[in-house]
ModelCIF file with pLDDT and N, C-alpha, C, O atoms, coordinates in Angstrom:
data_MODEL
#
_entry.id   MODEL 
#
_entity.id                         1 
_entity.type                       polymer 
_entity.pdbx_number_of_molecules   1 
#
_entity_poly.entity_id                      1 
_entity_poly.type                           'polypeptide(L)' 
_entity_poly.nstd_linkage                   no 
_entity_poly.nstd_monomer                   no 
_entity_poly.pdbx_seq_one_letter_code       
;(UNK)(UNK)(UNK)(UNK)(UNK)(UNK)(UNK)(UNK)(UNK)(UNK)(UNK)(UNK)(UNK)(UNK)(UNK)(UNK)
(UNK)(UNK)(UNK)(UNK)(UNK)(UNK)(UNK)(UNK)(UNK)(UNK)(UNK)(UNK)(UNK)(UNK)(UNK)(UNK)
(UNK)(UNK)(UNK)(UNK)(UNK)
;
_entity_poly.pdbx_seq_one_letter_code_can   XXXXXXXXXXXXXXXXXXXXXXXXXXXXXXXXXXXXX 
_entity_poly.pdbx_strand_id                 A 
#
loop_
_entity_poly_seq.entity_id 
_entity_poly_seq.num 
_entity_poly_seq.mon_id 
_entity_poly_seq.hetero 
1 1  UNK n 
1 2  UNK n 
1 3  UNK n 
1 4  UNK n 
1 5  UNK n 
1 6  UNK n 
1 7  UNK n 
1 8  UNK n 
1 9  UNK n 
1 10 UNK n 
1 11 UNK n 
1 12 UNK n 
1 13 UNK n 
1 14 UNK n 
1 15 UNK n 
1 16 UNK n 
1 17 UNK n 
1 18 UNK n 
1 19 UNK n 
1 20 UNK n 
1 21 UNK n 
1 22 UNK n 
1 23 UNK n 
1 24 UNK n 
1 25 UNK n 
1 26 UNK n 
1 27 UNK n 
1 28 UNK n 
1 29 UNK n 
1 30 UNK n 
1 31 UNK n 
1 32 UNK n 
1 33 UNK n 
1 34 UNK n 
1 35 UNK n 
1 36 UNK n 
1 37 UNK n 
#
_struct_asym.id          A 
_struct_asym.entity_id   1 
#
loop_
_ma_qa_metric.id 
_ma_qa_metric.mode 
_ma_qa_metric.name 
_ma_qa_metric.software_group_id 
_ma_qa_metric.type 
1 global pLDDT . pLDDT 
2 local  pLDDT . pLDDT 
#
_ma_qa_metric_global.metric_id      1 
_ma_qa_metric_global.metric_value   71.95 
_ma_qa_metric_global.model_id       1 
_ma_qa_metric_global.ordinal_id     1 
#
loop_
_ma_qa_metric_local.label_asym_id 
_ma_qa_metric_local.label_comp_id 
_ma_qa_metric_local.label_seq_id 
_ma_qa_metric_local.metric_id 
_ma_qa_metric_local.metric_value 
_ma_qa_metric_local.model_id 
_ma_qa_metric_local.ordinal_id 
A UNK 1  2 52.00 1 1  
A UNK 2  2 43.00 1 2  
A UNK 3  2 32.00 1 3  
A UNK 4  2 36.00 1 4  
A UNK 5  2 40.00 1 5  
A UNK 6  2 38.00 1 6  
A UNK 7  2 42.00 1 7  
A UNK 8  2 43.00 1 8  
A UNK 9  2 45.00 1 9  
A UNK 10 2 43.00 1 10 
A UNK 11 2 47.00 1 11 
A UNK 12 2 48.00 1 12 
A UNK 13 2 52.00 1 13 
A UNK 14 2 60.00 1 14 
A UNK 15 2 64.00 1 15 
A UNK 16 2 70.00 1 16 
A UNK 17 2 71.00 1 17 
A UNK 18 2 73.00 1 18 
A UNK 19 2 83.00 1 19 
A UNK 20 2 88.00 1 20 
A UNK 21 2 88.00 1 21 
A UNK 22 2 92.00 1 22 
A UNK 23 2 93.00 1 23 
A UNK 24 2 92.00 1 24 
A UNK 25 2 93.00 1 25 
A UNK 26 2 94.00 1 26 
A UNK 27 2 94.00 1 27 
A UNK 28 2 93.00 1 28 
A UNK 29 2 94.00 1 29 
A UNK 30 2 94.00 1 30 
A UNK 31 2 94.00 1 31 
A UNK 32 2 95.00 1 32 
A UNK 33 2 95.00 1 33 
A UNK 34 2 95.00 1 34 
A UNK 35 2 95.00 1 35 
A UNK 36 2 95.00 1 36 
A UNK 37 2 96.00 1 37 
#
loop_
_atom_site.group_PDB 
_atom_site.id 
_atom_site.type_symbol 
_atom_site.label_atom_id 
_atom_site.label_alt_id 
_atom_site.label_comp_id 
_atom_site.label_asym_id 
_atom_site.label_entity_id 
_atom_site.label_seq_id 
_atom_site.pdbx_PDB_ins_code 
_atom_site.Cartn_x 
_atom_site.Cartn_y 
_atom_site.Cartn_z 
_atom_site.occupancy 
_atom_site.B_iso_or_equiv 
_atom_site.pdbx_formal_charge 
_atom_site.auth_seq_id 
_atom_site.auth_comp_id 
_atom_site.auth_asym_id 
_atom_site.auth_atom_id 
_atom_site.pdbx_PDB_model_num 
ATOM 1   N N  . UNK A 1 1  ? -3.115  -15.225 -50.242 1.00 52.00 ? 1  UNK A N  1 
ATOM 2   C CA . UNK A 1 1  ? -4.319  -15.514 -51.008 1.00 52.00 ? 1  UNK A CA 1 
ATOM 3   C C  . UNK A 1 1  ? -4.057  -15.183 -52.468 1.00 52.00 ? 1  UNK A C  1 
ATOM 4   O O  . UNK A 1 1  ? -3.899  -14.023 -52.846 1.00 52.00 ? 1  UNK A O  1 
ATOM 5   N N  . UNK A 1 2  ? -4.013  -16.340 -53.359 1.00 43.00 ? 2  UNK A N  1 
ATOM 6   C CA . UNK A 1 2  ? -3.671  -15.587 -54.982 1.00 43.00 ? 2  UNK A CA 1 
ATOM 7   C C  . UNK A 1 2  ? -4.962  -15.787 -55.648 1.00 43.00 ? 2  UNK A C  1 
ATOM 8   O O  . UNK A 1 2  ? -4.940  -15.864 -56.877 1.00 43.00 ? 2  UNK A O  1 
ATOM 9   N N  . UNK A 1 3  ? -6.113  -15.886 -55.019 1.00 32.00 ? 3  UNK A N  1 
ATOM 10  C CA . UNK A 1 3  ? -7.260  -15.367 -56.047 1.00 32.00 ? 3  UNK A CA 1 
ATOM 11  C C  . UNK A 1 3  ? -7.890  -14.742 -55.220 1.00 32.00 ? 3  UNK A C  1 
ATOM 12  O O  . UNK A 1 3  ? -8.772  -15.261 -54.535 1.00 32.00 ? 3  UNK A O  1 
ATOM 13  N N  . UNK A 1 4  ? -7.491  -13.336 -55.131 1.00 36.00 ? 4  UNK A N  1 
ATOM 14  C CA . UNK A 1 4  ? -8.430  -12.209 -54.534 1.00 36.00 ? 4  UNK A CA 1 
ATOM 15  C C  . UNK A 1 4  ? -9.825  -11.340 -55.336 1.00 36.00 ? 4  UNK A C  1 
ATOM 16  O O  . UNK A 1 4  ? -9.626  -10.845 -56.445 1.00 36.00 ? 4  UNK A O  1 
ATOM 17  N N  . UNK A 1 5  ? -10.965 -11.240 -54.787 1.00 40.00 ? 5  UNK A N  1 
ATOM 18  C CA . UNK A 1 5  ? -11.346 -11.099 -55.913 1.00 40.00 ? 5  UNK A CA 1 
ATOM 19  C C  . UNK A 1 5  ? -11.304 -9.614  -55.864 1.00 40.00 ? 5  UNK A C  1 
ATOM 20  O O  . UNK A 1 5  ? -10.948 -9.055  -54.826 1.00 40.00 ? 5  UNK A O  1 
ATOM 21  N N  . UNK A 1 6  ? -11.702 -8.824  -57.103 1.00 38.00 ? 6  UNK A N  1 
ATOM 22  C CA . UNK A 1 6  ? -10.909 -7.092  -57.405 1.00 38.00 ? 6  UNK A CA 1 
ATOM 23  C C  . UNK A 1 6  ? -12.038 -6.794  -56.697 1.00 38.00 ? 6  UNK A C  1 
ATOM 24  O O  . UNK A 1 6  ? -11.388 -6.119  -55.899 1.00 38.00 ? 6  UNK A O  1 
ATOM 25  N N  . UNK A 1 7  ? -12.920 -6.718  -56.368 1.00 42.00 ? 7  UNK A N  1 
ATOM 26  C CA . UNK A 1 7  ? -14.039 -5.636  -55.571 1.00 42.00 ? 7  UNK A CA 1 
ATOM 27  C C  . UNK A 1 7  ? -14.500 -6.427  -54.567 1.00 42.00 ? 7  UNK A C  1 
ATOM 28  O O  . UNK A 1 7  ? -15.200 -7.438  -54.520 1.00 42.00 ? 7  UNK A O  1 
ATOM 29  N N  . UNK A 1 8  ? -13.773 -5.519  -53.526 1.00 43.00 ? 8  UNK A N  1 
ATOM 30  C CA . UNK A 1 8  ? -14.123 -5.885  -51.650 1.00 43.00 ? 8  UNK A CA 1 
ATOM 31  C C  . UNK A 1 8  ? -15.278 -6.116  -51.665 1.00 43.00 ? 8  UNK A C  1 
ATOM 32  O O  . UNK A 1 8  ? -15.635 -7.057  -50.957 1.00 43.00 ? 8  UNK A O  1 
ATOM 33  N N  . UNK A 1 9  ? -15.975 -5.627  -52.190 1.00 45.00 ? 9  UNK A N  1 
ATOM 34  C CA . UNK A 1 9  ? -17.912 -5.341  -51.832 1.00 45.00 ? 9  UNK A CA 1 
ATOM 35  C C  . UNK A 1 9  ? -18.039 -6.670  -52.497 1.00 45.00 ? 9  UNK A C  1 
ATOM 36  O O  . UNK A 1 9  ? -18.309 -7.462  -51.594 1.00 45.00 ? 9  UNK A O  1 
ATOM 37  N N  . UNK A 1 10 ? -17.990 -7.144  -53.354 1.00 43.00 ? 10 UNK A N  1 
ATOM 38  C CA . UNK A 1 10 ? -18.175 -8.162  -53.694 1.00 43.00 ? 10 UNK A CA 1 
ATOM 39  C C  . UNK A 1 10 ? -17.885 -9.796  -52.859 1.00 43.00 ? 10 UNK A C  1 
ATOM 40  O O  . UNK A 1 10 ? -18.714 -10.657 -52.564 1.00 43.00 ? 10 UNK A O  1 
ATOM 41  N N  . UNK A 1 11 ? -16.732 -9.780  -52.694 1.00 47.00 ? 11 UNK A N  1 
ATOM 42  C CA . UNK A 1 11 ? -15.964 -10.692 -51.654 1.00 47.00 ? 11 UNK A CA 1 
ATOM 43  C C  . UNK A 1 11 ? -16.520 -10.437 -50.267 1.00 47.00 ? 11 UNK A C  1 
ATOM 44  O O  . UNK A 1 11 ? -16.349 -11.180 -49.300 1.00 47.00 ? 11 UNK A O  1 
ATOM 45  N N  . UNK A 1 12 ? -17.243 -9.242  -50.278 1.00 48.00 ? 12 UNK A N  1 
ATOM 46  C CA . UNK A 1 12 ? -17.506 -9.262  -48.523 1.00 48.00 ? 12 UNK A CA 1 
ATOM 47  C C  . UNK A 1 12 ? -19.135 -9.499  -49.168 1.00 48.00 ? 12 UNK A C  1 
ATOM 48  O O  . UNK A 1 12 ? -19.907 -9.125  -48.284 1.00 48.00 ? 12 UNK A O  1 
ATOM 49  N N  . UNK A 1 13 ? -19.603 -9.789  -49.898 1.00 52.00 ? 13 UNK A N  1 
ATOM 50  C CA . UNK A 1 13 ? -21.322 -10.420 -49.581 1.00 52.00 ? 13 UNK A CA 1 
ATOM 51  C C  . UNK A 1 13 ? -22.138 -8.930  -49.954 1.00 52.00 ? 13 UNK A C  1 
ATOM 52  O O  . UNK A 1 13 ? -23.336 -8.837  -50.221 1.00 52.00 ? 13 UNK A O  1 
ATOM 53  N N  . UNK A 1 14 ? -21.291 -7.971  -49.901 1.00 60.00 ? 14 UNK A N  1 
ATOM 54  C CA . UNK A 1 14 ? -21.949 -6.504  -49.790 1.00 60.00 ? 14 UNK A CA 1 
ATOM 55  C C  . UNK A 1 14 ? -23.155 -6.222  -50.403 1.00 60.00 ? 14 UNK A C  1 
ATOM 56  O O  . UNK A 1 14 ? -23.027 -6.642  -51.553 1.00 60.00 ? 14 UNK A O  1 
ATOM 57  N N  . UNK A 1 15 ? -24.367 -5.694  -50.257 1.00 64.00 ? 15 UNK A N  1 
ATOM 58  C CA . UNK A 1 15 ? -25.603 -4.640  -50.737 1.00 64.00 ? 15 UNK A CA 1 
ATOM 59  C C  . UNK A 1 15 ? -25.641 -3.781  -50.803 1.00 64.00 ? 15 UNK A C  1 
ATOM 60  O O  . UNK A 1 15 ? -25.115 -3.197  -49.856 1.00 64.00 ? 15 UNK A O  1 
ATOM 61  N N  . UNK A 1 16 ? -26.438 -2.621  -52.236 1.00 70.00 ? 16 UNK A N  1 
ATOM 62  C CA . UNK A 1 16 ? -26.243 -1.226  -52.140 1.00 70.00 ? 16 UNK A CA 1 
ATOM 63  C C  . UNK A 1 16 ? -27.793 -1.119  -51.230 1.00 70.00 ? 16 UNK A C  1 
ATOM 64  O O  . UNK A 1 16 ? -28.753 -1.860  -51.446 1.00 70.00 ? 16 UNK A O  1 
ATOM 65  N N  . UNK A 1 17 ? -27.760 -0.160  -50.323 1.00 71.00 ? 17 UNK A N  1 
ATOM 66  C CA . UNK A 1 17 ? -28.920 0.138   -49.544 1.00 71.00 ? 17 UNK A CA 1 
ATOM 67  C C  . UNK A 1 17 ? -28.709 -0.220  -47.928 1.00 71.00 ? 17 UNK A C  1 
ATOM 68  O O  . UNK A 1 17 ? -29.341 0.209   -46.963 1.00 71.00 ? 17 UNK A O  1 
ATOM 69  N N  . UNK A 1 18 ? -27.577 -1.177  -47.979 1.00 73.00 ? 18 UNK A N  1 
ATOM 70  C CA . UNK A 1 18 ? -27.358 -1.605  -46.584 1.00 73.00 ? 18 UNK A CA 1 
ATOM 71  C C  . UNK A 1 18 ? -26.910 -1.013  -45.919 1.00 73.00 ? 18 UNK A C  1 
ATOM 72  O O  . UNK A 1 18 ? -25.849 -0.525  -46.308 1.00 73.00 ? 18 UNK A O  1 
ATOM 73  N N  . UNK A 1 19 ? -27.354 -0.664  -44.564 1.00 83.00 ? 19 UNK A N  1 
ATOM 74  C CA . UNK A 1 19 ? -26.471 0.452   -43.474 1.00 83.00 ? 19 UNK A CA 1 
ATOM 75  C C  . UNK A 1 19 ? -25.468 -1.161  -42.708 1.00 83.00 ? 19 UNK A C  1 
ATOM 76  O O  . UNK A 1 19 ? -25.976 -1.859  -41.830 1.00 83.00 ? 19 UNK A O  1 
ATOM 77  N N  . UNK A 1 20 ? -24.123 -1.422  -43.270 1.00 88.00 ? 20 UNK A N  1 
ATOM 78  C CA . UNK A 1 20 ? -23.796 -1.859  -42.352 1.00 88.00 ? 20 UNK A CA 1 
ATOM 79  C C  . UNK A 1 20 ? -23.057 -2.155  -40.740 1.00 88.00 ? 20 UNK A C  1 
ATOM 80  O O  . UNK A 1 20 ? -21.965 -1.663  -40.452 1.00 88.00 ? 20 UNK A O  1 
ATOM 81  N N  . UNK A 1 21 ? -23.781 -2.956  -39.861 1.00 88.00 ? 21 UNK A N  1 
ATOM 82  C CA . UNK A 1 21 ? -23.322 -3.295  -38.623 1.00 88.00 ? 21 UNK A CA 1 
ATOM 83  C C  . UNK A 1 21 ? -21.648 -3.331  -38.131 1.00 88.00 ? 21 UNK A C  1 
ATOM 84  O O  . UNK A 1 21 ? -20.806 -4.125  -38.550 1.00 88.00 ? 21 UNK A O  1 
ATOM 85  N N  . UNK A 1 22 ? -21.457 -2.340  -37.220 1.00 92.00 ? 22 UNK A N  1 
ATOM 86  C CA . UNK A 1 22 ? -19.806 -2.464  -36.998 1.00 92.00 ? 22 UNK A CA 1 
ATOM 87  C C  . UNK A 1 22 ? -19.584 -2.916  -35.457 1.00 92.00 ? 22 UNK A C  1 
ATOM 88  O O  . UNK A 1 22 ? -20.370 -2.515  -34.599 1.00 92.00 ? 22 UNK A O  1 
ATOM 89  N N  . UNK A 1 23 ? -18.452 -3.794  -35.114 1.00 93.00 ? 23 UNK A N  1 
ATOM 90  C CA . UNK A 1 23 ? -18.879 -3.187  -33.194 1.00 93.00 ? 23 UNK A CA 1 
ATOM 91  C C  . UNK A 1 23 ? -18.714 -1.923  -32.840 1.00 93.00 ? 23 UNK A C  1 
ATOM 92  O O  . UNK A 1 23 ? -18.192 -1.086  -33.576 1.00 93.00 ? 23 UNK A O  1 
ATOM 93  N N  . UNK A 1 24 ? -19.187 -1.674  -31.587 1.00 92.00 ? 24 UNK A N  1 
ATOM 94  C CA . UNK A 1 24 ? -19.299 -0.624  -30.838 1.00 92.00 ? 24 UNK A CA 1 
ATOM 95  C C  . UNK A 1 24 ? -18.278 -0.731  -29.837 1.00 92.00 ? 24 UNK A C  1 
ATOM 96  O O  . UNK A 1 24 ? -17.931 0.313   -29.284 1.00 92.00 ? 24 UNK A O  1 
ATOM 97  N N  . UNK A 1 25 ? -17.790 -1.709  -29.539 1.00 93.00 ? 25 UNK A N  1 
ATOM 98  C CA . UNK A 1 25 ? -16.686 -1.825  -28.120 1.00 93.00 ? 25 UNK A CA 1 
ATOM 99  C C  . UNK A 1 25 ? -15.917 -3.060  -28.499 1.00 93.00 ? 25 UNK A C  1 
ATOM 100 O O  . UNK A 1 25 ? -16.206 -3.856  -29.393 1.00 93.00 ? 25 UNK A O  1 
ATOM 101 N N  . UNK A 1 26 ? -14.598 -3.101  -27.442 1.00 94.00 ? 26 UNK A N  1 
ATOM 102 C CA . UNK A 1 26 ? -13.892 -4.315  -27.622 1.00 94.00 ? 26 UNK A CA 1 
ATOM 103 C C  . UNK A 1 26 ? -14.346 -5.632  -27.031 1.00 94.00 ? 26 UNK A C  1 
ATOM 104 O O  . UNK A 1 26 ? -14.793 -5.416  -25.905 1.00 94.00 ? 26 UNK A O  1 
ATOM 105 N N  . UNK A 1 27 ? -14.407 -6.973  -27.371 1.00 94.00 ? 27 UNK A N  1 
ATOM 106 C CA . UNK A 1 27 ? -14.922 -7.898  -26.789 1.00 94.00 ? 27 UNK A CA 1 
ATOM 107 C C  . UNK A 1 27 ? -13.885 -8.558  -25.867 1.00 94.00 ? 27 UNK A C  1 
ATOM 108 O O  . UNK A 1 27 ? -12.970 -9.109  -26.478 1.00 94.00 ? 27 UNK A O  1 
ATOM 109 N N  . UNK A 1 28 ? -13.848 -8.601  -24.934 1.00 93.00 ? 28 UNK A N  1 
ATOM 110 C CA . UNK A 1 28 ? -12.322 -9.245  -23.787 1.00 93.00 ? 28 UNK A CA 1 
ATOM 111 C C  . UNK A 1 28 ? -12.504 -10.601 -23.518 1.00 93.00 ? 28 UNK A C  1 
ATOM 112 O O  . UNK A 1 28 ? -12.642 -10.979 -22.355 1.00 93.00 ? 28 UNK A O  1 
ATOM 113 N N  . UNK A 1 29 ? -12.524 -11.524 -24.638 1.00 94.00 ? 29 UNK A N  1 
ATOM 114 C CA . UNK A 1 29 ? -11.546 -13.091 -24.482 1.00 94.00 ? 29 UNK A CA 1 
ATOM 115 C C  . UNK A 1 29 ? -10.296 -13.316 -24.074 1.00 94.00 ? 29 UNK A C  1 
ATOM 116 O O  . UNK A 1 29 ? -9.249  -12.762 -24.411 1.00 94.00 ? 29 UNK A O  1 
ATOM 117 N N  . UNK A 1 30 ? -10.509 -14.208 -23.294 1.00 94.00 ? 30 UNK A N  1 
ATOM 118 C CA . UNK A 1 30 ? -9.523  -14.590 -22.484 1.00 94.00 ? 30 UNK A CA 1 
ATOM 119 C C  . UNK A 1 30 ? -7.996  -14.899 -23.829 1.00 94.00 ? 30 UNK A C  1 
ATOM 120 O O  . UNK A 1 30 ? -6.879  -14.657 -23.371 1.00 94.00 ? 30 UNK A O  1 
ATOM 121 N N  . UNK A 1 31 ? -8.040  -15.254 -24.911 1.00 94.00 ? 31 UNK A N  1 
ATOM 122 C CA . UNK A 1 31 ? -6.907  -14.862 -26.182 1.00 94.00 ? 31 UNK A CA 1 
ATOM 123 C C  . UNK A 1 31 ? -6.792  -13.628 -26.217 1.00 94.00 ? 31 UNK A C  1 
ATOM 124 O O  . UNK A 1 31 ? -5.697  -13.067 -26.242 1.00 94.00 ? 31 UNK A O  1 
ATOM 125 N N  . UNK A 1 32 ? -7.686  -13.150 -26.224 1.00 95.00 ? 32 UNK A N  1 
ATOM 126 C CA . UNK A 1 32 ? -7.186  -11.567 -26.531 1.00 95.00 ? 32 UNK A CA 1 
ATOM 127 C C  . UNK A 1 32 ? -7.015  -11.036 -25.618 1.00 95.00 ? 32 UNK A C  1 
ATOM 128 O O  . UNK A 1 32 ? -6.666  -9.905  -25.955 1.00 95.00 ? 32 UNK A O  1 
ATOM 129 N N  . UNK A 1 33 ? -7.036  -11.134 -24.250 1.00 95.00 ? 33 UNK A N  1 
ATOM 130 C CA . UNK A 1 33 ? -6.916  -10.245 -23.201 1.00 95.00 ? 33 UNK A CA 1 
ATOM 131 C C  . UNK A 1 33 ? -5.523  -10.911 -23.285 1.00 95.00 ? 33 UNK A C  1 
ATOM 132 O O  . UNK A 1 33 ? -4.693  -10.039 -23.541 1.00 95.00 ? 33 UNK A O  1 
ATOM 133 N N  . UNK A 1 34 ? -4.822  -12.432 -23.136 1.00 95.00 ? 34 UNK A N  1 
ATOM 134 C CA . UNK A 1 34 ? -3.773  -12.884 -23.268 1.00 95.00 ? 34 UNK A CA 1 
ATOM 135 C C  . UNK A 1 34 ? -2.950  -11.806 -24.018 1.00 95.00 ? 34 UNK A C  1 
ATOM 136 O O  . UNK A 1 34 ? -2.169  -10.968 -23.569 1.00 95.00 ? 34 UNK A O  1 
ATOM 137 N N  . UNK A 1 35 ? -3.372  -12.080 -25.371 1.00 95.00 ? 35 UNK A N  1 
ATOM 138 C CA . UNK A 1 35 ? -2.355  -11.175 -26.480 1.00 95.00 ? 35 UNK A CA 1 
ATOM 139 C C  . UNK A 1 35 ? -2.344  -9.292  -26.095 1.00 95.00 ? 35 UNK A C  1 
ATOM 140 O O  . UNK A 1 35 ? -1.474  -8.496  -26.450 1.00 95.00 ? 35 UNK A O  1 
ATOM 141 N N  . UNK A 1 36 ? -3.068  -9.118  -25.625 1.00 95.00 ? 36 UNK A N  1 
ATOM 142 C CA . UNK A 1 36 ? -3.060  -7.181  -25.046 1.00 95.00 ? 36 UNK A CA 1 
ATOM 143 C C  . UNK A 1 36 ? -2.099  -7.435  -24.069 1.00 95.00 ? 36 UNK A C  1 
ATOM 144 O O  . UNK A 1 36 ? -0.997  -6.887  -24.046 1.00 95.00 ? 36 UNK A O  1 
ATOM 145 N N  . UNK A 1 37 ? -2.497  -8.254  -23.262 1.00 96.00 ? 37 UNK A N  1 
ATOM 146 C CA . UNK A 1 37 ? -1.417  -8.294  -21.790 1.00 96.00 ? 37 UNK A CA 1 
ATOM 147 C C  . UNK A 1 37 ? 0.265   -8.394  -22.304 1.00 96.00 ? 37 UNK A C  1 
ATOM 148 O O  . UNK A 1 37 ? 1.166   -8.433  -21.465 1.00 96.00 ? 37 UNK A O  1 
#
């Protein structure tokens, strides 16, 4: 990527005040259960 932009928060959409959402567990698709296996 050669135009990154300098502040993550920015490039990710980010808000000050926002508690943000993370997962809580792994999701097991059949690709990804492929690629673990």
């Amino acid at each position: 990527q050669q135009f990154l932009d300098k502040d993550p928060a920015v490039s990710l959409g980010m808000k000050e005040g926002v508690t943000y959402l993370t997962p809580t567990h792994h999701y097991e698709t059949p690709p990804l259960k492929k690629l673990d296996d």
